[in-house]
PDB file of N, CA and C in Angstrom:
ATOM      1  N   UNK A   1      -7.778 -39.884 -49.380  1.00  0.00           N
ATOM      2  CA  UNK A   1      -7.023 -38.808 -49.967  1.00  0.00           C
ATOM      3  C   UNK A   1      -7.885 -37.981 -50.926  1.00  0.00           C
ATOM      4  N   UNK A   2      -8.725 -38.789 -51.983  1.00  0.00           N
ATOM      5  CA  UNK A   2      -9.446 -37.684 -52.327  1.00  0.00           C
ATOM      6  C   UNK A   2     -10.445 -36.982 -52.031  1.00  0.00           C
ATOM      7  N   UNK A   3     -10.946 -37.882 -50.982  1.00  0.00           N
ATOM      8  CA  UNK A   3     -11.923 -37.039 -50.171  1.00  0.00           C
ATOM      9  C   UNK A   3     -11.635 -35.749 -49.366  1.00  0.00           C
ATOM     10  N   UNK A   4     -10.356 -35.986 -48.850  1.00  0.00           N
ATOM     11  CA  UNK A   4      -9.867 -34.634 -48.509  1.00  0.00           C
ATOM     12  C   UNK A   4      -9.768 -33.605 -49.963  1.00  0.00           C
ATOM     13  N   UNK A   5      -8.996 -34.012 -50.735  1.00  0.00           N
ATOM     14  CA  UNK A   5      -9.376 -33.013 -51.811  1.00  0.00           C
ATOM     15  C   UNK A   5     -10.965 -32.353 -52.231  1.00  0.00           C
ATOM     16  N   UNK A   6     -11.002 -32.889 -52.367  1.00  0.00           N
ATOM     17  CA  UNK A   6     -12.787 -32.704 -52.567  1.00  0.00           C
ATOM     18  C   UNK A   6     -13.698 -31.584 -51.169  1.00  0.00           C
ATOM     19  N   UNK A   7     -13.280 -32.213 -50.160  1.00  0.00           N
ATOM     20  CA  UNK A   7     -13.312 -31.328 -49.332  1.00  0.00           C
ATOM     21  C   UNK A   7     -12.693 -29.843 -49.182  1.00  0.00           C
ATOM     22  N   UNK A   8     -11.803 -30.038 -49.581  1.00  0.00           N
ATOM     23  CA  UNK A   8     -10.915 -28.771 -49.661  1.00  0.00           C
ATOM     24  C   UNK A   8     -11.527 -28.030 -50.686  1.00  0.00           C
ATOM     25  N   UNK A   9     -12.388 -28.746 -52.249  1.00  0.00           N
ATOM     26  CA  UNK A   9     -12.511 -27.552 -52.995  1.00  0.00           C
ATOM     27  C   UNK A   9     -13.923 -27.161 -52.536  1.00  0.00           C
ATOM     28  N   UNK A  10     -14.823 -27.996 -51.913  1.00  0.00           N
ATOM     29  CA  UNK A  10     -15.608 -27.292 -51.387  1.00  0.00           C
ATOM     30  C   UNK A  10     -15.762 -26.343 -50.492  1.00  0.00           C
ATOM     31  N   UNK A  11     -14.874 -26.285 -49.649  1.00  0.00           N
ATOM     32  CA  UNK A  11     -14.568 -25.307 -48.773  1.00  0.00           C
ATOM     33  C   UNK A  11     -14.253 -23.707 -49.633  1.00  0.00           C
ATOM     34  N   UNK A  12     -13.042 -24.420 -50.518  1.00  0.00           N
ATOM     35  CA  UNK A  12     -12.686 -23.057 -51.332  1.00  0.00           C
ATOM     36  C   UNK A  12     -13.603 -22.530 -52.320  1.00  0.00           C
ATOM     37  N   UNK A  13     -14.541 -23.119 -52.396  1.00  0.00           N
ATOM     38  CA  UNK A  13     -16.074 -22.857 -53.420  1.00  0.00           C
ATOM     39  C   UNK A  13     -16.521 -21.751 -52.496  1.00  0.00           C
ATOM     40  N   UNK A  14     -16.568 -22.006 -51.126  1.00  0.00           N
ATOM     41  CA  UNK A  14     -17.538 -21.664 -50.033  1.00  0.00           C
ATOM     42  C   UNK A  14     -17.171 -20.127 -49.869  1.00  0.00           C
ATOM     43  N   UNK A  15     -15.979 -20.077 -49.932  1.00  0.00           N
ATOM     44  CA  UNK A  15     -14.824 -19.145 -49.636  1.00  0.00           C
ATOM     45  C   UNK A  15     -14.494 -18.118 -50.826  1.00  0.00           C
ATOM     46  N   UNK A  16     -14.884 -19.009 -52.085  1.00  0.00           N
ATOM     47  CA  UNK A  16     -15.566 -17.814 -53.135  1.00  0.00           C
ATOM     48  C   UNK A  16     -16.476 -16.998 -52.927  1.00  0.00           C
ATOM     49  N   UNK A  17     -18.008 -18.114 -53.211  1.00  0.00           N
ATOM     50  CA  UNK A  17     -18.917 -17.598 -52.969  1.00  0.00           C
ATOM     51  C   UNK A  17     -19.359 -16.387 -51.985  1.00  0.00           C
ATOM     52  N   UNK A  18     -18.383 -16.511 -50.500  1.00  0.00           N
ATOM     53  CA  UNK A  18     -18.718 -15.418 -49.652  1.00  0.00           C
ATOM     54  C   UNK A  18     -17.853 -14.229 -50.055  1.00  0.00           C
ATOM     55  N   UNK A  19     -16.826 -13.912 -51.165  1.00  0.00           N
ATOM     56  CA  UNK A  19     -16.346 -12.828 -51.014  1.00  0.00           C
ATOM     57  C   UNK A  19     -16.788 -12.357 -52.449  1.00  0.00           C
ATOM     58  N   UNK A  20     -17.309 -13.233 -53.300  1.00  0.00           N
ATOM     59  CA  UNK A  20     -18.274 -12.744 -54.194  1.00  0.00           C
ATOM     60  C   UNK A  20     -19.845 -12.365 -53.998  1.00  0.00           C
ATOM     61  N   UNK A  21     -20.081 -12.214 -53.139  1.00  0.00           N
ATOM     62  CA  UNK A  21     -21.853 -12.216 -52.033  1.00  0.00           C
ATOM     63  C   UNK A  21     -21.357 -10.790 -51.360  1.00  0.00           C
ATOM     64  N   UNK A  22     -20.459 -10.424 -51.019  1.00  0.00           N
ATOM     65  CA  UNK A  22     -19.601  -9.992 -49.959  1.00  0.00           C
ATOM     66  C   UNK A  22     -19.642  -8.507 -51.082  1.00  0.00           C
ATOM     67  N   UNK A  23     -18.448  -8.854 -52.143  1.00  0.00           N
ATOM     68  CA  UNK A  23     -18.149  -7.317 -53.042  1.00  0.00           C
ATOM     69  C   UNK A  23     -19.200  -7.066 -53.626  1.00  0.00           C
ATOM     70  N   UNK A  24     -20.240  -8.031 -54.417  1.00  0.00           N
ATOM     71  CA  UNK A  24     -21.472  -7.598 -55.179  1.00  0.00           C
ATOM     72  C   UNK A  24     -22.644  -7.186 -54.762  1.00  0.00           C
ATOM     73  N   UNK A  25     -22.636  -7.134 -53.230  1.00  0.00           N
ATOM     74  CA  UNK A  25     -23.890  -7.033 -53.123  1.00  0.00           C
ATOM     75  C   UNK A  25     -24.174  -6.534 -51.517  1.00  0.00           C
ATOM     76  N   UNK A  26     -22.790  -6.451 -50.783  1.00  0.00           N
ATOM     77  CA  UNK A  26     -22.919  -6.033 -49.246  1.00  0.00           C
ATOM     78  C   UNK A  26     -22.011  -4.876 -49.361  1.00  0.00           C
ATOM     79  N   UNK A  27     -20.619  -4.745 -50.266  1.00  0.00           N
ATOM     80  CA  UNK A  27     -20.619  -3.283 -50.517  1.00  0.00           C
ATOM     81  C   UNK A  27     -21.399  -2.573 -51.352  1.00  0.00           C
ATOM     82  N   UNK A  28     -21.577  -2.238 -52.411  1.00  0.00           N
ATOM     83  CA  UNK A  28     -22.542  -1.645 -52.674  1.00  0.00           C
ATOM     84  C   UNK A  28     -23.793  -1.475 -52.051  1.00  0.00           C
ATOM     85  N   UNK A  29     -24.389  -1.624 -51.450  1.00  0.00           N
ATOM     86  CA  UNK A  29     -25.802  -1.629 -51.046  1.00  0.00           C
ATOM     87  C   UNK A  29     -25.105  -1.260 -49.360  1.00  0.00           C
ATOM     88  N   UNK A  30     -24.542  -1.190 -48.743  1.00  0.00           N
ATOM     89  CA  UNK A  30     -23.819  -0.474 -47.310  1.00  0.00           C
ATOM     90  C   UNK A  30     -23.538   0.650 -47.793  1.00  0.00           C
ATOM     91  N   UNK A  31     -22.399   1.098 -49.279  1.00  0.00           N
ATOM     92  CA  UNK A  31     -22.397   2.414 -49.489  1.00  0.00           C
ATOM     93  C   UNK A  31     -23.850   3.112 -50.074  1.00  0.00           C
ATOM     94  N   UNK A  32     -24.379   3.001 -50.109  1.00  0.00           N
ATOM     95  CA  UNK A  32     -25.984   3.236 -50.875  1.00  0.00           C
ATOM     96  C   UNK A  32     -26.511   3.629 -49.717  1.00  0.00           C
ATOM     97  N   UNK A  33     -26.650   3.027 -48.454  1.00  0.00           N
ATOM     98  CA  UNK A  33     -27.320   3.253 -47.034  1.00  0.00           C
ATOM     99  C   UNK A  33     -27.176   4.077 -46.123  1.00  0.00           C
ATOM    100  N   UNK A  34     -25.449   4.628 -46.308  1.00  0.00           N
ATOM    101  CA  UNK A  34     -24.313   5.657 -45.988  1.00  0.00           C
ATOM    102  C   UNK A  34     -25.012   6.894 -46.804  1.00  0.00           C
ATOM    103  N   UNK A  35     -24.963   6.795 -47.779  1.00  0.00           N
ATOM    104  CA  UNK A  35     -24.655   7.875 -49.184  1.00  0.00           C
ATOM    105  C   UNK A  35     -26.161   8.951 -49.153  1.00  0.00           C
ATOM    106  N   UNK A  36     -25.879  10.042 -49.915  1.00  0.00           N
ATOM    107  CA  UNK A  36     -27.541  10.694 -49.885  1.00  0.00           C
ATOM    108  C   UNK A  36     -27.822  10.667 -51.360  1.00  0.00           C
ATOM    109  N   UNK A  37     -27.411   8.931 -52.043  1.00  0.00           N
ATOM    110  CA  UNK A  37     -28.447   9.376 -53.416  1.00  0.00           C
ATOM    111  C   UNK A  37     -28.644   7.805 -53.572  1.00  0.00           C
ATOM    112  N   UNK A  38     -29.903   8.157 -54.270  1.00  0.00           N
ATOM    113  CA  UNK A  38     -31.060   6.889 -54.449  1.00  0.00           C
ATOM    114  C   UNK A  38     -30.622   5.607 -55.548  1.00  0.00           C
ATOM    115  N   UNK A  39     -31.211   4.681 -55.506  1.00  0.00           N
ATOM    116  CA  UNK A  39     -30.344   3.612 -56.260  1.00  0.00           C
ATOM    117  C   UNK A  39     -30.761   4.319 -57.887  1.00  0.00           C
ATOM    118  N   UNK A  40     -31.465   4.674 -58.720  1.00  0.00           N
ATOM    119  CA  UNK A  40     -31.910   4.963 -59.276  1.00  0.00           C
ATOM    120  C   UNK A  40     -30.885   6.142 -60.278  1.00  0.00           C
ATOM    121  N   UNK A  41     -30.432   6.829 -58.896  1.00  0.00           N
ATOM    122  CA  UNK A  41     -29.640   7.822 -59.211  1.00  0.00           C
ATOM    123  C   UNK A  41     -27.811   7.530 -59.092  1.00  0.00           C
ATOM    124  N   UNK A  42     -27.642   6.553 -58.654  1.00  0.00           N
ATOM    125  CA  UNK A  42     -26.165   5.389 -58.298  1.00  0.00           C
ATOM    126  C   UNK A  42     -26.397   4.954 -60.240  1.00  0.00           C
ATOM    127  N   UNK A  43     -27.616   4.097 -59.711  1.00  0.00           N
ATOM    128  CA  UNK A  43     -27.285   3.380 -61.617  1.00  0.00           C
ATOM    129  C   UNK A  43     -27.234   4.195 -63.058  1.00  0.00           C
ATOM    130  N   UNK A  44     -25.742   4.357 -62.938  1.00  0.00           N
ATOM    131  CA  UNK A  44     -24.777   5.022 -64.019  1.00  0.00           C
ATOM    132  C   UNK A  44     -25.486   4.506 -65.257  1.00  0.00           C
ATOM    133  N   UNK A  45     -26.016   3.782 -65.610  1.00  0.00           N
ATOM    134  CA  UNK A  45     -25.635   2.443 -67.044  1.00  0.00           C
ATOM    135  C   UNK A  45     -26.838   2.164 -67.299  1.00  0.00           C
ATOM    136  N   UNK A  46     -28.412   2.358 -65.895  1.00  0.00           N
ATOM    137  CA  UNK A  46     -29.713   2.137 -65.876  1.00  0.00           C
ATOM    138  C   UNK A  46     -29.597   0.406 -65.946  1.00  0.00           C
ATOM    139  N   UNK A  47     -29.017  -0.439 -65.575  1.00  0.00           N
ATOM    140  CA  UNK A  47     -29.120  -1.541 -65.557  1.00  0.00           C
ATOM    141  C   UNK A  47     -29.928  -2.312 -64.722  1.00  0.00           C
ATOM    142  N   UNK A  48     -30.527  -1.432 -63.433  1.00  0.00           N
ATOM    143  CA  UNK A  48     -31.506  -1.608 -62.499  1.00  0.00           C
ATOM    144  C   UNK A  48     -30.539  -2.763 -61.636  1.00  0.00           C
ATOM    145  N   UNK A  49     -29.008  -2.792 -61.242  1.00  0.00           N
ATOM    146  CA  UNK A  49     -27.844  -3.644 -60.774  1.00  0.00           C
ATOM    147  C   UNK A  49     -26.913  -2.518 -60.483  1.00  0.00           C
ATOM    148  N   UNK A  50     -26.307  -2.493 -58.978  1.00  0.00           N
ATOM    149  CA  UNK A  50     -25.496  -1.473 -58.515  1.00  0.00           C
ATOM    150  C   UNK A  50     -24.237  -2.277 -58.930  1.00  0.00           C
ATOM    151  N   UNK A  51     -23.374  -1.963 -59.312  1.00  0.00           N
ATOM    152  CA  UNK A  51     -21.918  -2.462 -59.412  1.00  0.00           C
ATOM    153  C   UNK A  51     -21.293  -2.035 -58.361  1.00  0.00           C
ATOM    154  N   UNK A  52     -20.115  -3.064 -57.628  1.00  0.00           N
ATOM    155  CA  UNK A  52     -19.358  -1.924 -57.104  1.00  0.00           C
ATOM    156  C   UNK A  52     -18.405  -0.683 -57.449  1.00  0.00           C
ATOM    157  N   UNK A  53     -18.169  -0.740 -58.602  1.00  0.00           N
ATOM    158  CA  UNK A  53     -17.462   0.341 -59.422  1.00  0.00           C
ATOM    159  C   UNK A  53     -18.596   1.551 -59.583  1.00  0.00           C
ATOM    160  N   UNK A  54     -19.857   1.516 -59.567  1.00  0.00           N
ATOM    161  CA  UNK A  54     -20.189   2.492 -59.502  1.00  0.00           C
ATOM    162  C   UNK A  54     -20.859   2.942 -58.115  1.00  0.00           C
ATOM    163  N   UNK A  55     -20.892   2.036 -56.904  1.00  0.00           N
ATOM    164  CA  UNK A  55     -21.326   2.536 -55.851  1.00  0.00           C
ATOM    165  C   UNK A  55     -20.098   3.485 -55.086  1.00  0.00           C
ATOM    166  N   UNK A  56     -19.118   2.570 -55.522  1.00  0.00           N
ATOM    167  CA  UNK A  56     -17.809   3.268 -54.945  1.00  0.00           C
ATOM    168  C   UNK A  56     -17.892   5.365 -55.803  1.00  0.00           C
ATOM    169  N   UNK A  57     -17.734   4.782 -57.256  1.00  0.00           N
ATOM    170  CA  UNK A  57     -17.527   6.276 -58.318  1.00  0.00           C
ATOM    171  C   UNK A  57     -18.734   7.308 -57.035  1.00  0.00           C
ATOM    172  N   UNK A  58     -19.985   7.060 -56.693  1.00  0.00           N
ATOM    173  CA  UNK A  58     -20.591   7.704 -56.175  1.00  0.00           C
ATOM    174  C   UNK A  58     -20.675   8.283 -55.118  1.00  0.00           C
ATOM    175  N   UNK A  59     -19.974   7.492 -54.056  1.00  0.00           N
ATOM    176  CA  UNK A  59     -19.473   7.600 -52.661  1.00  0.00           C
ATOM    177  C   UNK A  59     -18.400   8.888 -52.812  1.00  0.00           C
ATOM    178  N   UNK A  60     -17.835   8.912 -53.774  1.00  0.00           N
ATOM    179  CA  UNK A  60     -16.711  10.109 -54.068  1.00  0.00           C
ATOM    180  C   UNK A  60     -17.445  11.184 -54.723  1.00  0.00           C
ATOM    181  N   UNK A  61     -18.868  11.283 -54.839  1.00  0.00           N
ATOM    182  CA  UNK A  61     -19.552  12.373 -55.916  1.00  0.00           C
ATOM    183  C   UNK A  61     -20.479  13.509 -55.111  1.00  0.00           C
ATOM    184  N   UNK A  62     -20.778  14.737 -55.488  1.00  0.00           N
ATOM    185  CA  UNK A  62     -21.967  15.113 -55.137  1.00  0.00           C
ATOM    186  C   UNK A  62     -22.979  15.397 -56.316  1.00  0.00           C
ATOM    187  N   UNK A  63     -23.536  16.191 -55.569  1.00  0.00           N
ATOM    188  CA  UNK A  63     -24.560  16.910 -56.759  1.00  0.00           C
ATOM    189  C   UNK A  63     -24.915  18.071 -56.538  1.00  0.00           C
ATOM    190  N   UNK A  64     -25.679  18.632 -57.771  1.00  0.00           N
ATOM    191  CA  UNK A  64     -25.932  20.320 -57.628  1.00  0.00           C
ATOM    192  C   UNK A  64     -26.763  20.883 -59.019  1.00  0.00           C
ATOM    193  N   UNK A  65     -27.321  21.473 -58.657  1.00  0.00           N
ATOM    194  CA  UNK A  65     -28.965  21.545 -59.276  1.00  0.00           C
ATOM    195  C   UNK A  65     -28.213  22.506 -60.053  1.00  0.00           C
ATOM    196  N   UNK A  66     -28.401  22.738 -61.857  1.00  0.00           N
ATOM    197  CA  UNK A  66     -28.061  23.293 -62.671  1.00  0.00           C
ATOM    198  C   UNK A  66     -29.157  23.749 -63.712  1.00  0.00           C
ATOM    199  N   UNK A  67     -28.773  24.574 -64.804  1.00  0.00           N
ATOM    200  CA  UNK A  67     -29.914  24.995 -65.634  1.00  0.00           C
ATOM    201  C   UNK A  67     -29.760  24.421 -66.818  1.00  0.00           C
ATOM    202  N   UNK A  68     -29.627  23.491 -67.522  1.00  0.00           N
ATOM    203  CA  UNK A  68     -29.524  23.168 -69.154  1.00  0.00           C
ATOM    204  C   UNK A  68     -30.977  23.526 -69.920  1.00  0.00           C
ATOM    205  N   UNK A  69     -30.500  24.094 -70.759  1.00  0.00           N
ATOM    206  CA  UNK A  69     -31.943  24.513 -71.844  1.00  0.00           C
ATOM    207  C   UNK A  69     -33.337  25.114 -71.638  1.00  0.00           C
ATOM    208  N   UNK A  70     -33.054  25.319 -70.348  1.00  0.00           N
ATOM    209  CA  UNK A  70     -34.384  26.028 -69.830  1.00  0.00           C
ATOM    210  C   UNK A  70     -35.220  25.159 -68.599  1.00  0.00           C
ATOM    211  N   UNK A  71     -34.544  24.098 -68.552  1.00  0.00           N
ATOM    212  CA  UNK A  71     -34.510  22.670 -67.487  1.00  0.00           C
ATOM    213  C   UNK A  71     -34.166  22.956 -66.367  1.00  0.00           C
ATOM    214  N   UNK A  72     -34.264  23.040 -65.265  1.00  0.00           N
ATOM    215  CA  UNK A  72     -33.858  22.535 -63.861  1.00  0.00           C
ATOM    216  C   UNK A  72     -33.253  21.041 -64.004  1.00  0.00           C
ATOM    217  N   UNK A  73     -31.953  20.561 -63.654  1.00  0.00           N
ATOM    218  CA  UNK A  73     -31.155  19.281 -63.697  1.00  0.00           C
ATOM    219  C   UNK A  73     -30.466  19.343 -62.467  1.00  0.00           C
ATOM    220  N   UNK A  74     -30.320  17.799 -62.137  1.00  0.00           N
ATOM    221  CA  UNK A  74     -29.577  17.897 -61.415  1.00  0.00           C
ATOM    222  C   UNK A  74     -27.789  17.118 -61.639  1.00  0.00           C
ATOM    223  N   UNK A  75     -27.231  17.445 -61.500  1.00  0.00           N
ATOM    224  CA  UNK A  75     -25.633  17.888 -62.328  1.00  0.00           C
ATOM    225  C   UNK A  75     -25.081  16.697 -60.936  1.00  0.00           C
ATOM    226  N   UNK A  76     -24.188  15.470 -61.062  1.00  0.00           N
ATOM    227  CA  UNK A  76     -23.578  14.573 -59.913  1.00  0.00           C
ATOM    228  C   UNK A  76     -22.337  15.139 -60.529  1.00  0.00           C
ATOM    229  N   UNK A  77     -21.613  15.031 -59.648  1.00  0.00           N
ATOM    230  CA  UNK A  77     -20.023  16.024 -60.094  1.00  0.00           C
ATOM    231  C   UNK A  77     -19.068  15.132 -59.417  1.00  0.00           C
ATOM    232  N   UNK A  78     -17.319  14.792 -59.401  1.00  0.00           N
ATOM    233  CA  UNK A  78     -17.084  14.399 -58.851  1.00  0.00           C
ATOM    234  C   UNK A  78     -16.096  15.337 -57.494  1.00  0.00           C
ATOM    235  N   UNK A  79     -16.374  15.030 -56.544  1.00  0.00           N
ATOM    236  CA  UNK A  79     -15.410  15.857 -55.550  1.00  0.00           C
ATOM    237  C   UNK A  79     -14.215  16.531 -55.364  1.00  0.00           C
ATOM    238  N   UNK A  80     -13.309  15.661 -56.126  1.00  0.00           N
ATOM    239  CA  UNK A  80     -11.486  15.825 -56.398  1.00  0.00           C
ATOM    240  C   UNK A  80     -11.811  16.959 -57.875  1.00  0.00           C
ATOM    241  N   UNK A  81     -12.141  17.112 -58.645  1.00  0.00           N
ATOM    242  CA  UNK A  81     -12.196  18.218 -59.328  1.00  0.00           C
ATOM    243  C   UNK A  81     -13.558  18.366 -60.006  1.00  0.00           C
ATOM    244  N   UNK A  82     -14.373  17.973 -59.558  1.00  0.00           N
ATOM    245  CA  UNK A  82     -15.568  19.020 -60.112  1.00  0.00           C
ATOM    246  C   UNK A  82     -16.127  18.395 -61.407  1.00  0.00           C
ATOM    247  N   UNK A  83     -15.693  17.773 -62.268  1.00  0.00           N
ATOM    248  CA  UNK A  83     -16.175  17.044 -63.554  1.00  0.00           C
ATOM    249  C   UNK A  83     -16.891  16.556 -63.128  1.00  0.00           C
ATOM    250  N   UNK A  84     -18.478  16.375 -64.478  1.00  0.00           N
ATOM    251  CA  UNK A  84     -19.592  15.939 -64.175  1.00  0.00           C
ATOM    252  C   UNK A  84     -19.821  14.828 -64.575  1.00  0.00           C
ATOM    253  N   UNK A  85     -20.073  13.731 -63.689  1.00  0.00           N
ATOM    254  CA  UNK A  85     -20.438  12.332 -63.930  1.00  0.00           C
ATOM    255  C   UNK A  85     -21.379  12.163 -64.951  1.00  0.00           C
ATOM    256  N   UNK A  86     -22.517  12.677 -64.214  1.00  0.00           N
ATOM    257  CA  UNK A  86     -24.098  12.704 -64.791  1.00  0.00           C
ATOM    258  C   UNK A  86     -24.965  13.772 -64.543  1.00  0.00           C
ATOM    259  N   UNK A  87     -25.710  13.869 -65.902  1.00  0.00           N
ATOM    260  CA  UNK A  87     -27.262  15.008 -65.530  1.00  0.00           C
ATOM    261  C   UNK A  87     -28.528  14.522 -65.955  1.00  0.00           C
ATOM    262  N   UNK A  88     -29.108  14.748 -64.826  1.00  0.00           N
ATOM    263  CA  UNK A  88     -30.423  13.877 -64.894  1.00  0.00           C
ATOM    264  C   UNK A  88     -31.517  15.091 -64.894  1.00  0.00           C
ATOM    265  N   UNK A  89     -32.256  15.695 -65.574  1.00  0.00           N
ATOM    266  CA  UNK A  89     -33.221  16.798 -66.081  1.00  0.00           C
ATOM    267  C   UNK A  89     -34.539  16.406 -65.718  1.00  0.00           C
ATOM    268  N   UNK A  90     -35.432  16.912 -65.447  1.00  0.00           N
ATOM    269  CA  UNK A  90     -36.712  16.751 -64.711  1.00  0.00           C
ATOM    270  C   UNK A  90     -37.827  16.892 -66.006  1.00  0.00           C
TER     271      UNK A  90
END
């Protein structure tokens, strides 16, 4: 009897592990492969780690080359109304 238990939580360990392997690190990095912007330019936070909260935020974004201060930037905006995520200046 407790070997079946035991069995069972290993299984359900197993069954973690793949849908935590699964959201952290096979979505993000599939939308990244899809998408036309670089991991570099995904990492919101510079953590050098895609989240899926921000691979997803990006999948919904574009971009568009703007002028701040005499700079060429490039401006990530989001699609549904236009507010700017991020500007990254050269």
């Amino acid at each position: 009897m407790i070997s079946k238990f035991f069995c069972f939580l290993g299984y359900t360990f197993l069954v973690f592990l793949g849908v935590v392997i699964f959201w952290f690190f096979i979505i993000p990095y599939s939308i990244l492969l899809t998408g036309p912007f670089t991991l570099k330019e995904i990492d919101i936070n510079n953590s050098s780690f895609i989240t899926p909260s921000e691979a997803e935020y990006f999948y919904n974004h574009g971009k568009r080359k703007i002028e701040k201060n005499g700079k060429t930037c490039t401006e990530y905006f989001a699609y549904k109304d236009g507010v700017a995520l991020k500007t990254v200046c050269e």
